[in-house]
PDB file of N, CA and C in Angstrom:
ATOM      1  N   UNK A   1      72.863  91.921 -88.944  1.00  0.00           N
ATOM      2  CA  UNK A   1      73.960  92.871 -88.881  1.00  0.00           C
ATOM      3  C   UNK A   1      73.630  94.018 -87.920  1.00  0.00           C
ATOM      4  N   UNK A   2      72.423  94.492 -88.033  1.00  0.00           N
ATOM      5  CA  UNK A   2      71.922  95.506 -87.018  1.00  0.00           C
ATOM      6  C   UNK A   2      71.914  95.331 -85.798  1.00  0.00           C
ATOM      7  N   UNK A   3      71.306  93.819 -85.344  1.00  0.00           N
ATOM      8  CA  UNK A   3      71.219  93.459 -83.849  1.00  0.00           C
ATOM      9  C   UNK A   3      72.919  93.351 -83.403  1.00  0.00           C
ATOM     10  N   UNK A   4      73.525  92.931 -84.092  1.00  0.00           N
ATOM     11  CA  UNK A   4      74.952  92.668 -83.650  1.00  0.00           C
ATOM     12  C   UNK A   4      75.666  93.918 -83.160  1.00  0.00           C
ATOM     13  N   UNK A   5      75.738  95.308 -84.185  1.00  0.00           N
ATOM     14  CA  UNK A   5      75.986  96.559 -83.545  1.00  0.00           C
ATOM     15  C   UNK A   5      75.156  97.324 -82.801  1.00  0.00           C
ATOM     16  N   UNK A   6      73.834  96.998 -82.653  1.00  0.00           N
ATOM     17  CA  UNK A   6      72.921  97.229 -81.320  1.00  0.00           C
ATOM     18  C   UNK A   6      73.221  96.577 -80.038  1.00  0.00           C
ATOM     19  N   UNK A   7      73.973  95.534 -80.178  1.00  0.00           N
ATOM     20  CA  UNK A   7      74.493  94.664 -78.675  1.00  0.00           C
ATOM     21  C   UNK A   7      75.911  95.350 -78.605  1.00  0.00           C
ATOM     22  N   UNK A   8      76.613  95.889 -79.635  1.00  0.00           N
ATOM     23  CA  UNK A   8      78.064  96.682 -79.495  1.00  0.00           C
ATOM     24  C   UNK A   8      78.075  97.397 -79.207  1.00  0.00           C
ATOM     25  N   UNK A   9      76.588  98.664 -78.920  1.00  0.00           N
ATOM     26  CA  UNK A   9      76.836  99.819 -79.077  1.00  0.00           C
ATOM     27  C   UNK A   9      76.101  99.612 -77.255  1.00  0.00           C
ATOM     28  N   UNK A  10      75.402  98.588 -77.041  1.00  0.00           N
ATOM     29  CA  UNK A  10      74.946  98.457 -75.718  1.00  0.00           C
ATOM     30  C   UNK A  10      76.067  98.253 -74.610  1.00  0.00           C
ATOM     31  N   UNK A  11      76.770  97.289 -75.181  1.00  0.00           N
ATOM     32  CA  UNK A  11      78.241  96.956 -74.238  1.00  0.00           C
ATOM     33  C   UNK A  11      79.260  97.840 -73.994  1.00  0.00           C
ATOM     34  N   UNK A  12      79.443  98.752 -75.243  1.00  0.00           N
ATOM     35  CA  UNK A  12      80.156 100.087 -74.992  1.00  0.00           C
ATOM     36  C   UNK A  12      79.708 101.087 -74.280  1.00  0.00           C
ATOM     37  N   UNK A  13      78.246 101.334 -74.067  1.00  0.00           N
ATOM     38  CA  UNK A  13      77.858 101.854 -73.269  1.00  0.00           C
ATOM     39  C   UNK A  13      77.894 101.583 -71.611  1.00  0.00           C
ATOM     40  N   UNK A  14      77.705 100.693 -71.616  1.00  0.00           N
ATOM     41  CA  UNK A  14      77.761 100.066 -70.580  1.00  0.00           C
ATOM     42  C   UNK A  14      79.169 100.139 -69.966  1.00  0.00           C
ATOM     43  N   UNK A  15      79.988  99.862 -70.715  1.00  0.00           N
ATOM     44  CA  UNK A  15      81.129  99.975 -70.198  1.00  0.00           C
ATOM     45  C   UNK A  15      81.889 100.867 -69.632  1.00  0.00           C
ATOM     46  N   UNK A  16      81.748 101.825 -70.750  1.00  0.00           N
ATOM     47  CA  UNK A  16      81.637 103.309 -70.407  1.00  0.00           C
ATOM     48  C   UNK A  16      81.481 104.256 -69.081  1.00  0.00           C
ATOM     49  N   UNK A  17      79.870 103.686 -68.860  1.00  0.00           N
ATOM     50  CA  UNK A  17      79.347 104.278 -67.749  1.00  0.00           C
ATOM     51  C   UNK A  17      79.840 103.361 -66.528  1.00  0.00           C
ATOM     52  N   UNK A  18      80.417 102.131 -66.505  1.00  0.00           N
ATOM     53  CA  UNK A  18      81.417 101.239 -65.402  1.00  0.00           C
ATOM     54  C   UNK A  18      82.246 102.347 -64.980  1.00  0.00           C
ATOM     55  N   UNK A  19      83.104 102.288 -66.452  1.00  0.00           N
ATOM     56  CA  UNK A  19      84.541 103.712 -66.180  1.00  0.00           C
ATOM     57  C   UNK A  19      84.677 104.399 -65.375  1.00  0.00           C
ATOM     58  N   UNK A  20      83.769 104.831 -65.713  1.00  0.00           N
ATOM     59  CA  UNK A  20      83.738 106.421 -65.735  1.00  0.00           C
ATOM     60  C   UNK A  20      83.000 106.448 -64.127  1.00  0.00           C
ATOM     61  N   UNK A  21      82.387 105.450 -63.735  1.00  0.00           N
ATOM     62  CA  UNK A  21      81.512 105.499 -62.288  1.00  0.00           C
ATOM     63  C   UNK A  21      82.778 105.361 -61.351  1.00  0.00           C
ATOM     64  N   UNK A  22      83.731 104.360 -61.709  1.00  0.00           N
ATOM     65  CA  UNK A  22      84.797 103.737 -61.168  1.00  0.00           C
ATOM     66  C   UNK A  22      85.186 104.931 -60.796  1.00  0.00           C
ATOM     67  N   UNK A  23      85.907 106.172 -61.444  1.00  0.00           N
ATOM     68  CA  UNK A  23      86.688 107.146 -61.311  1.00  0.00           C
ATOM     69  C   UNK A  23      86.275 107.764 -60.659  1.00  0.00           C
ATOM     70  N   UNK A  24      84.624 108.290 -60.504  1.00  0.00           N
ATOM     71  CA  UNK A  24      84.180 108.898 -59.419  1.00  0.00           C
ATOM     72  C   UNK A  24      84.379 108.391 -58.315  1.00  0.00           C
ATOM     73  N   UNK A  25      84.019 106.954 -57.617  1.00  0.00           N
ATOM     74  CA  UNK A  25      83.870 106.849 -57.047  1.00  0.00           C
ATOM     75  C   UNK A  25      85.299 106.478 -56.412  1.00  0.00           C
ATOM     76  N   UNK A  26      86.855 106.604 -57.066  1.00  0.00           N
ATOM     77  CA  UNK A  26      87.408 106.820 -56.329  1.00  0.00           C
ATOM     78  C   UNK A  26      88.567 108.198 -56.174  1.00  0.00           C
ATOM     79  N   UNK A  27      87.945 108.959 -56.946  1.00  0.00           N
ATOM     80  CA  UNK A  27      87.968 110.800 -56.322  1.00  0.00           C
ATOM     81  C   UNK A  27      87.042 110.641 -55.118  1.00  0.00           C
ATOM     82  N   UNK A  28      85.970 110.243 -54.995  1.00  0.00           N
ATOM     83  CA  UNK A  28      85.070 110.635 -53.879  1.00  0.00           C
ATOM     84  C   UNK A  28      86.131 109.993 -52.797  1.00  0.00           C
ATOM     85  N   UNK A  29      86.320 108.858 -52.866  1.00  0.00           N
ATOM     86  CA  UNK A  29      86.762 108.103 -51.523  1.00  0.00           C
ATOM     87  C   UNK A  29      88.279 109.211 -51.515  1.00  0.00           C
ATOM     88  N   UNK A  30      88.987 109.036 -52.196  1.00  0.00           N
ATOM     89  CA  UNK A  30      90.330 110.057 -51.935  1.00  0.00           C
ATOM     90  C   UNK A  30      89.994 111.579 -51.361  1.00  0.00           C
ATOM     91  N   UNK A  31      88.501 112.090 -51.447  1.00  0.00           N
ATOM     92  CA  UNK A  31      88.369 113.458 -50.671  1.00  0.00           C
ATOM     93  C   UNK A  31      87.972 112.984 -49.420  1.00  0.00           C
ATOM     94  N   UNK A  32      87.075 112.148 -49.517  1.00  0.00           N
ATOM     95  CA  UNK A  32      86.375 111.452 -47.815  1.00  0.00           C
ATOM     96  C   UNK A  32      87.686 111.075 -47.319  1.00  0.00           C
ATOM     97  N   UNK A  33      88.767 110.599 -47.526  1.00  0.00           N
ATOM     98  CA  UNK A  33      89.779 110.297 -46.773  1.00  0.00           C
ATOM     99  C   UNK A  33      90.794 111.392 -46.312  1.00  0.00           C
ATOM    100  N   UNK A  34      90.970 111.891 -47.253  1.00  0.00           N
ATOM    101  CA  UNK A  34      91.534 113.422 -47.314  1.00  0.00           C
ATOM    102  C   UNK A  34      90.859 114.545 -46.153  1.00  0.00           C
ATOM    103  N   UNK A  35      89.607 114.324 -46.310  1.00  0.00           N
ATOM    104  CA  UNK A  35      88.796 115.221 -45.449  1.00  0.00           C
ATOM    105  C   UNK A  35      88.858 114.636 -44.152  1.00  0.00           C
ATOM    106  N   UNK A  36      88.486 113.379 -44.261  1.00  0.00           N
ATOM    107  CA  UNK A  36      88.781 112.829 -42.222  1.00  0.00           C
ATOM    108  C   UNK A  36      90.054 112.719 -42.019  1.00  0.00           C
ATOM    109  N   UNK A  37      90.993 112.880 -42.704  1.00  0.00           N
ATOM    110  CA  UNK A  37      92.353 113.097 -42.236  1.00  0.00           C
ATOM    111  C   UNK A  37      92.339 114.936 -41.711  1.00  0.00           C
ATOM    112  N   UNK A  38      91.852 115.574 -42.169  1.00  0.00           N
ATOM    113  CA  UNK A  38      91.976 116.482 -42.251  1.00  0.00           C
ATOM    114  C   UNK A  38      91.466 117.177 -41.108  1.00  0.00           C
ATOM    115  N   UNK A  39      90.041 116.612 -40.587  1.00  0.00           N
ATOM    116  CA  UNK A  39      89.415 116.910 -39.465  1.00  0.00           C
ATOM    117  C   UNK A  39      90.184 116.392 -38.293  1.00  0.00           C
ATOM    118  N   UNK A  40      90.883 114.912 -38.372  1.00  0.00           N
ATOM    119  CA  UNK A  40      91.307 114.339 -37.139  1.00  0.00           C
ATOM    120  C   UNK A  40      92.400 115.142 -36.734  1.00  0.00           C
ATOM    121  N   UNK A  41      93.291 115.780 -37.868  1.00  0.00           N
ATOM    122  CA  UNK A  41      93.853 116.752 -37.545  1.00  0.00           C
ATOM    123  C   UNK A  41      94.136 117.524 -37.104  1.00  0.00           C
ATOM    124  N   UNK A  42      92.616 118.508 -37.275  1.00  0.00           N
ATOM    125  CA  UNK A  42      92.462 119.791 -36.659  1.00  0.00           C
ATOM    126  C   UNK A  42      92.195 119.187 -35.049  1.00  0.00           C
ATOM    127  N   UNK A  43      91.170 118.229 -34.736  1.00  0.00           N
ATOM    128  CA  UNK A  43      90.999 117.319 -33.857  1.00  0.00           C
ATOM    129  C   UNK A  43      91.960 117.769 -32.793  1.00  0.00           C
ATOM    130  N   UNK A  44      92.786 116.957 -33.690  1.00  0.00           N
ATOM    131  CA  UNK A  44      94.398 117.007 -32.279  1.00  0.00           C
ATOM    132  C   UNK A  44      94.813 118.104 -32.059  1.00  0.00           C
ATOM    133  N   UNK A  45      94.857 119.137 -32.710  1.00  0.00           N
ATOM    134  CA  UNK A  45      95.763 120.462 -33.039  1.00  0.00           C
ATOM    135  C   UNK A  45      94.622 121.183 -31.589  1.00  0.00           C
ATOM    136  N   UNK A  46      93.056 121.321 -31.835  1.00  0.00           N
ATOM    137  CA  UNK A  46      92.512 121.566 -30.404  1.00  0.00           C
ATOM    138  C   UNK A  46      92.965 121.235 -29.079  1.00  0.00           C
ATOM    139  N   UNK A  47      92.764 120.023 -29.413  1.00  0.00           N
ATOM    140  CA  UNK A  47      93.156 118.831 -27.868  1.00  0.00           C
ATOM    141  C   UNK A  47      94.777 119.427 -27.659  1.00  0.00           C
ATOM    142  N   UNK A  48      95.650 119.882 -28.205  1.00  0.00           N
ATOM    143  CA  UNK A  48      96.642 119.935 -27.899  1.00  0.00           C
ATOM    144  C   UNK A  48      96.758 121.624 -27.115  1.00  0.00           C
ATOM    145  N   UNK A  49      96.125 122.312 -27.590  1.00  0.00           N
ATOM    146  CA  UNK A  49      95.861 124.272 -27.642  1.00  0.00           C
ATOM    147  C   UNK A  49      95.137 123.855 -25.901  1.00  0.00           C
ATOM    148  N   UNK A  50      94.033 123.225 -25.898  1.00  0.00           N
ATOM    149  CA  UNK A  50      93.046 123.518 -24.720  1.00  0.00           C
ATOM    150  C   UNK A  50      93.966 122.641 -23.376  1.00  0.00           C
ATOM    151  N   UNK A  51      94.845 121.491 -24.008  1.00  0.00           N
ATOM    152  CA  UNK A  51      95.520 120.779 -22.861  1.00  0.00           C
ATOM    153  C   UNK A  51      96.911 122.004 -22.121  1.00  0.00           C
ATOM    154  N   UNK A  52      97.226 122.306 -23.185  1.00  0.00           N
ATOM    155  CA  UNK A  52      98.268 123.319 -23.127  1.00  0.00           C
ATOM    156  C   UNK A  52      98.164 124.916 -22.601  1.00  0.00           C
ATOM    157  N   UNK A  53      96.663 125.196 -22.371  1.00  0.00           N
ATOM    158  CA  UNK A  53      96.052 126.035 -21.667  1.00  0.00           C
ATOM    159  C   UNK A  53      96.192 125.979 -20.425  1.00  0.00           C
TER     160      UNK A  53
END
């Protein structure tokens, strides 16, 4: 009975920490994308100021 909720309490863990990694790792990718959108942006907004000079 013990080993059985020692393998339940392993798989929930486990699972858990899947989750929960999952979610980070796609906040991270939504700022990394967010952010090189953000730079290519400014990017152009230069190229456009110094051409226009």
């Amino acid at each position: 009975m013990v080993a059985h909720f020692h393998v339940w309490l392993t798989f929930a863990l486990v699972g858990a920490y899947e989750l929960l990694t999952r979610v980070f790792r796609t906040a991270a990718q939504r700022v990394r994308t967010a952010f090189a959108s953000y730079e290519q942006t400014a990017e152009e907004d230069e190229g456009t100021e110094r051409s226009s000079n």
